[in-house]
Protein backbone atom coordinates (compact mmCIF):
# COMPACT_ATOMS: atom_id res chain seq x y z
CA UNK A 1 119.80 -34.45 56.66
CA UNK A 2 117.88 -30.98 56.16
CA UNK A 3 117.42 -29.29 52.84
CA UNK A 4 120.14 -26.78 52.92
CA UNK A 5 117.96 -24.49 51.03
CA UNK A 6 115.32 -24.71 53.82
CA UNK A 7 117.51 -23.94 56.44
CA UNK A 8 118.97 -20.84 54.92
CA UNK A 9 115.20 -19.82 54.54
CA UNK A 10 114.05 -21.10 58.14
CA UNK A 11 117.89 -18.79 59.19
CA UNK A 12 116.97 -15.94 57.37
CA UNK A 13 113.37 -15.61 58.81
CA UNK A 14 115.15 -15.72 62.07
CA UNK A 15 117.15 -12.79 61.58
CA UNK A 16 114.06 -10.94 60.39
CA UNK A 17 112.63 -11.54 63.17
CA UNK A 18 115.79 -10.52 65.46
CA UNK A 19 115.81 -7.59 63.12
CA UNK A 20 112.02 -6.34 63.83
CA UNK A 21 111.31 -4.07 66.32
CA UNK A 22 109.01 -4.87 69.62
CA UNK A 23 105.13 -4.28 69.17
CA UNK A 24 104.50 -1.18 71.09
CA UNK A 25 101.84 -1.98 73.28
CA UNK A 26 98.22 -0.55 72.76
CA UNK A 27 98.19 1.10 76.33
CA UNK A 28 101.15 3.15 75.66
CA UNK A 29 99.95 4.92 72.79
CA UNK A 30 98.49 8.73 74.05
CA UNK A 31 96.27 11.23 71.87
CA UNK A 32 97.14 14.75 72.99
CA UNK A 33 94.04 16.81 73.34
CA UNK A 34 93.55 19.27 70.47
CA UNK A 35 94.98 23.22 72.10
CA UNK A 36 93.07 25.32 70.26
CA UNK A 37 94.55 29.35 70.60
CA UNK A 38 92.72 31.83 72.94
CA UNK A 39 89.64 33.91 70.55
CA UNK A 40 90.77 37.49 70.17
CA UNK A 41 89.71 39.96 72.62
CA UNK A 42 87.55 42.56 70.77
CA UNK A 43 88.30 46.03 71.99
CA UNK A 44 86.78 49.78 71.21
CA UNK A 45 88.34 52.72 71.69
CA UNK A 46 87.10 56.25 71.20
CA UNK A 47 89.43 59.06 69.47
CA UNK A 48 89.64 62.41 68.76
CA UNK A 49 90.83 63.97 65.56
CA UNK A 50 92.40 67.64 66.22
CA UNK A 51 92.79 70.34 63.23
CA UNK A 52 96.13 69.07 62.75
CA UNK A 53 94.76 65.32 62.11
CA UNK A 54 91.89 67.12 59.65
CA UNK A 55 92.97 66.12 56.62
CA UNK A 56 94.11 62.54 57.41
CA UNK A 57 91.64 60.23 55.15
CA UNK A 58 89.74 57.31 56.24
CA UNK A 59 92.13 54.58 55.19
CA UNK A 60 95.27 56.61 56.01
CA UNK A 61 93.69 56.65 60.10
CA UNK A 62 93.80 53.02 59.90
CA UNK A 63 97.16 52.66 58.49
CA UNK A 64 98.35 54.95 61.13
CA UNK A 65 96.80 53.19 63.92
CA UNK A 66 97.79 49.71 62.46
CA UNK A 67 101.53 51.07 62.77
CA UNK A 68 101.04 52.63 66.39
CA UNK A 69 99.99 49.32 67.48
CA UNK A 70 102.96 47.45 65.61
CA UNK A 71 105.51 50.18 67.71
CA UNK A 72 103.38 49.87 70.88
CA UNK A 73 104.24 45.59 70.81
CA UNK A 74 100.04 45.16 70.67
CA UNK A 75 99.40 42.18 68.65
CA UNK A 76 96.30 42.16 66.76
CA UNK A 77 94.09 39.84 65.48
CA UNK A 78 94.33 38.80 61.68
CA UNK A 79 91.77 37.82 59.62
CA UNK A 80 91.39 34.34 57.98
CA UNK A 81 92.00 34.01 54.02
CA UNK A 82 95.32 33.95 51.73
CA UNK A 83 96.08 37.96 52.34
CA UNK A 84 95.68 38.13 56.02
CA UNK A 85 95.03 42.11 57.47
CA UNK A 86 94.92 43.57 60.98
CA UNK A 87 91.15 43.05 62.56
CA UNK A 88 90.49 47.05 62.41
CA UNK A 89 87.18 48.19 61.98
CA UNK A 90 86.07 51.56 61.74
CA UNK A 91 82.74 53.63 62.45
CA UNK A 92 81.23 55.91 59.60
CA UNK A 93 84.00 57.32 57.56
CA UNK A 94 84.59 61.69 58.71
CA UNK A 95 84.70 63.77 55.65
CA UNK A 96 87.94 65.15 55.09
CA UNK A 97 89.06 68.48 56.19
CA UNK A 98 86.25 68.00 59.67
CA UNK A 99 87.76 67.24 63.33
CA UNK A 100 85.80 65.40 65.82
CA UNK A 101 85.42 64.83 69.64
CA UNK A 102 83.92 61.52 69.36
CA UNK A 103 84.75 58.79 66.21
CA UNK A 104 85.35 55.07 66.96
CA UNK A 105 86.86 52.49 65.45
CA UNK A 106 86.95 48.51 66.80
CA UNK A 107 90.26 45.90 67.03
CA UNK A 108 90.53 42.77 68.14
CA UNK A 109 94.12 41.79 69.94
CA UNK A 110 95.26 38.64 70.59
CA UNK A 111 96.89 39.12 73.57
CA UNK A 112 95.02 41.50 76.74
CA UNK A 113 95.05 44.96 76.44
CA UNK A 114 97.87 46.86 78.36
CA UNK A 115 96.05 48.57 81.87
CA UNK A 116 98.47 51.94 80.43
CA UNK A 117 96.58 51.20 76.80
CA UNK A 118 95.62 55.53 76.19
CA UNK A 119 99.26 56.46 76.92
CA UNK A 120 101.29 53.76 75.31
CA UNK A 121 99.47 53.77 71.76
CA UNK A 122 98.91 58.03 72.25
CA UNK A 123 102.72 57.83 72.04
CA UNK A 124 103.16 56.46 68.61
CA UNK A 125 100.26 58.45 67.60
CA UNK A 126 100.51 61.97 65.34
CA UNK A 127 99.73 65.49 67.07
CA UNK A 128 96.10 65.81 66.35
CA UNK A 129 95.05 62.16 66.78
CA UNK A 130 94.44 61.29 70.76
CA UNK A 131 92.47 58.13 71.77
CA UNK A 132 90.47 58.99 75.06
CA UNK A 133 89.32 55.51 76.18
CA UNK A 134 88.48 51.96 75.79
CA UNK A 135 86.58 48.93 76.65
CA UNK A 136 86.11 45.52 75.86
CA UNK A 137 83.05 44.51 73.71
CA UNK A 138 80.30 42.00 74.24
CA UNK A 139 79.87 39.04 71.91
CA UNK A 140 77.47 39.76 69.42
CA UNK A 141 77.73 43.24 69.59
CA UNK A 142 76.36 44.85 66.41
CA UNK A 143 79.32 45.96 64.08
CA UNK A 144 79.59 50.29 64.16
CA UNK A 145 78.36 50.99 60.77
CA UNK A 146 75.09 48.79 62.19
CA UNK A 147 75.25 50.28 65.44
CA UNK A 148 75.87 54.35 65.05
CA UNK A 149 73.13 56.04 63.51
CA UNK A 150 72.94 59.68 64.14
CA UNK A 151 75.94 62.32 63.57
CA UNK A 152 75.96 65.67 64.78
CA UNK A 153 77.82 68.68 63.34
CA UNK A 154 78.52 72.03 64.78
CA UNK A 155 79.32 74.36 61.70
CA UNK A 156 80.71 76.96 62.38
CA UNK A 157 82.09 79.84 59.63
CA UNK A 158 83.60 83.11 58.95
CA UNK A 159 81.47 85.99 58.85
CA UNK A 160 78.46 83.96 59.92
CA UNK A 161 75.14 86.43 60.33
CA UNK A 162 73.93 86.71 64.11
CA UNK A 163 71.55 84.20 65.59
CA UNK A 164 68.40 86.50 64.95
CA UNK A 165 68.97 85.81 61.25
CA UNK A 166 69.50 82.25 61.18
CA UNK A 167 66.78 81.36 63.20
CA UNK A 168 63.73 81.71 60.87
CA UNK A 169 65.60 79.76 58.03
CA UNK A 170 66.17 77.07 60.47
CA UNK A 171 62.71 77.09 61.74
CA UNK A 172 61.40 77.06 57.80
CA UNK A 173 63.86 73.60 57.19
CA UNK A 174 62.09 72.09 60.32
CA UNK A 175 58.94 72.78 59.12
CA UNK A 176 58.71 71.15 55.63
CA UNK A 177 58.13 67.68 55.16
CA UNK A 178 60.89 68.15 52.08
CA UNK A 179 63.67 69.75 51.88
CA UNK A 180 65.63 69.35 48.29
CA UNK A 181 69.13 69.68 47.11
CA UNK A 182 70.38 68.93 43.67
CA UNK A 183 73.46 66.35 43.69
CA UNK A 184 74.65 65.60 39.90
CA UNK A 185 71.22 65.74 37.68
CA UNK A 186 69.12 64.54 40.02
CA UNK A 187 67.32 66.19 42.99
CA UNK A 188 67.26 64.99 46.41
CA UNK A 189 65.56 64.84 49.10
CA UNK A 190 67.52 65.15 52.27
CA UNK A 191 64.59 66.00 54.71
CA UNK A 192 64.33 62.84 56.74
CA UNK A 193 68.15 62.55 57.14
CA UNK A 194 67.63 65.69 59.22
CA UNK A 195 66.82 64.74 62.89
CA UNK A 196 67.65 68.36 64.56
CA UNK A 197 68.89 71.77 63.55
CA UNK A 198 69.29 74.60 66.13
CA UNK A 199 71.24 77.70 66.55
CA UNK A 200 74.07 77.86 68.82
CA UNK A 201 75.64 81.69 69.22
CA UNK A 202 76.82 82.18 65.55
CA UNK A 203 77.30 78.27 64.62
CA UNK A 204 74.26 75.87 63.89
CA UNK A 205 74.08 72.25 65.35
CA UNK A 206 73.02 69.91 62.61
CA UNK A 207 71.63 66.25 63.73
CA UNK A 208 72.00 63.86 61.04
CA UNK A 209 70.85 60.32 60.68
CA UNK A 210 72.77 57.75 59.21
CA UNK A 211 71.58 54.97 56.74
CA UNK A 212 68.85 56.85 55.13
CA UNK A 213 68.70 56.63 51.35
CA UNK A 214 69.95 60.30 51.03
CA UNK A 215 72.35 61.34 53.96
CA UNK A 216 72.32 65.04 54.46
CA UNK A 217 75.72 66.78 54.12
CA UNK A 218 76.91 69.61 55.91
CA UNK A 219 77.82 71.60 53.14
CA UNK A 220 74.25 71.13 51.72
């Protein structure tokens, strides 16, 4: 006669065993290739800012546009890191109280850009700020503060003096190989920042170039 113990041991390794699942076999098992999402599209778009626009800051342009593009259902990009923020990156920063025909500023979307793009984002725009077109950007496409490097300014002013007048100081800026300003305590030289200066009616044309140790300024 059998152990007893042994046979409730040799009964309840049975059970295990009736308990245990099936092996799933090796062949059934799948990996799922990895879906990786789509890289933004990286888009610029060119803008003008009217005299009602002319005292909207740098940083308050890209809030606006950041909430035209929320209304206008245009996702953008976000950045990587703990306090994600809208891919938006601007050209050289106007100085406030100017208007412009021609600034720029770069996005990246994740989705493509609406064919209508000028029309639905000009309609959750402000009176003053229009964008007048787009296009998509090659990779490695230089950033805009590397990539714009002259600005030019037409000044124009009350009771400006006639052409005649202007033209010989202009002529005597062009000529020196220095042209100082004093900024603070210290003087400047703002002579190579200076590509062009001309007279246009009663308004000068002023050619500036950007990146130079000291940028001209209009009012200088």
């Amino acid at each position: 006669c059998a152990d007893p113990a042994r046979r409730r041991r040799a009964a309840g390794r049975s059970a295990d065993a009736a308990r245990s699942p099936a092996p799933v076999p090796r062949q059934a098992v799948r990996r799922l290739p990895l879906q990786r999402p789509a890289p933004p599209v990286r888009i610029r778009m060119a803008l003008r800012k009217g005299p009602e626009a002319r005292f909207t800051s740098h940083l308050d342009l890209l809030r606006l546009f950041v909430r035209a593009f929320r209304r206008a259902r245009i996702r953008l990009a976000l950045s990587q890191g703990f306090h994600a923020h809208p891919r938006l990156s601007p050209g050289p920063p106007l100085p406030l109280g100017y208007t412009s025909r021609a600034e720029y500023i770069d996005f990246e979307v994740v989705d493509n850009v609406p064919a209508a793009f000028e029309r639905i984002i000009n309609a959750h725009l402000p009176a003053g700020i229009e964008v007048l077109r787009h296009a998509a950007v090659p990779e490695r496409t230089p950033a805009l503060d590397g990539s714009v490097g002259l600005a030019v300014y037409r000044i124009e002013w009350d009771g400006a003096p006639e052409a005649a007048s202007l033209r010989p100081a202009v002529a005597s800026v062009l000529s020196n190989n220095a042209f100082r300003v004093r900024r603070g305590e210290k003087d400047v030289d703002i002579r190579l920042s200076v590509a062009d200066l001309s007279v246009h009616g009663n308004s000068l044309v002023l050619s500036v170039r950007l990146g130079t140790p000291a940028t001209a300024k209009v009012k200088e």
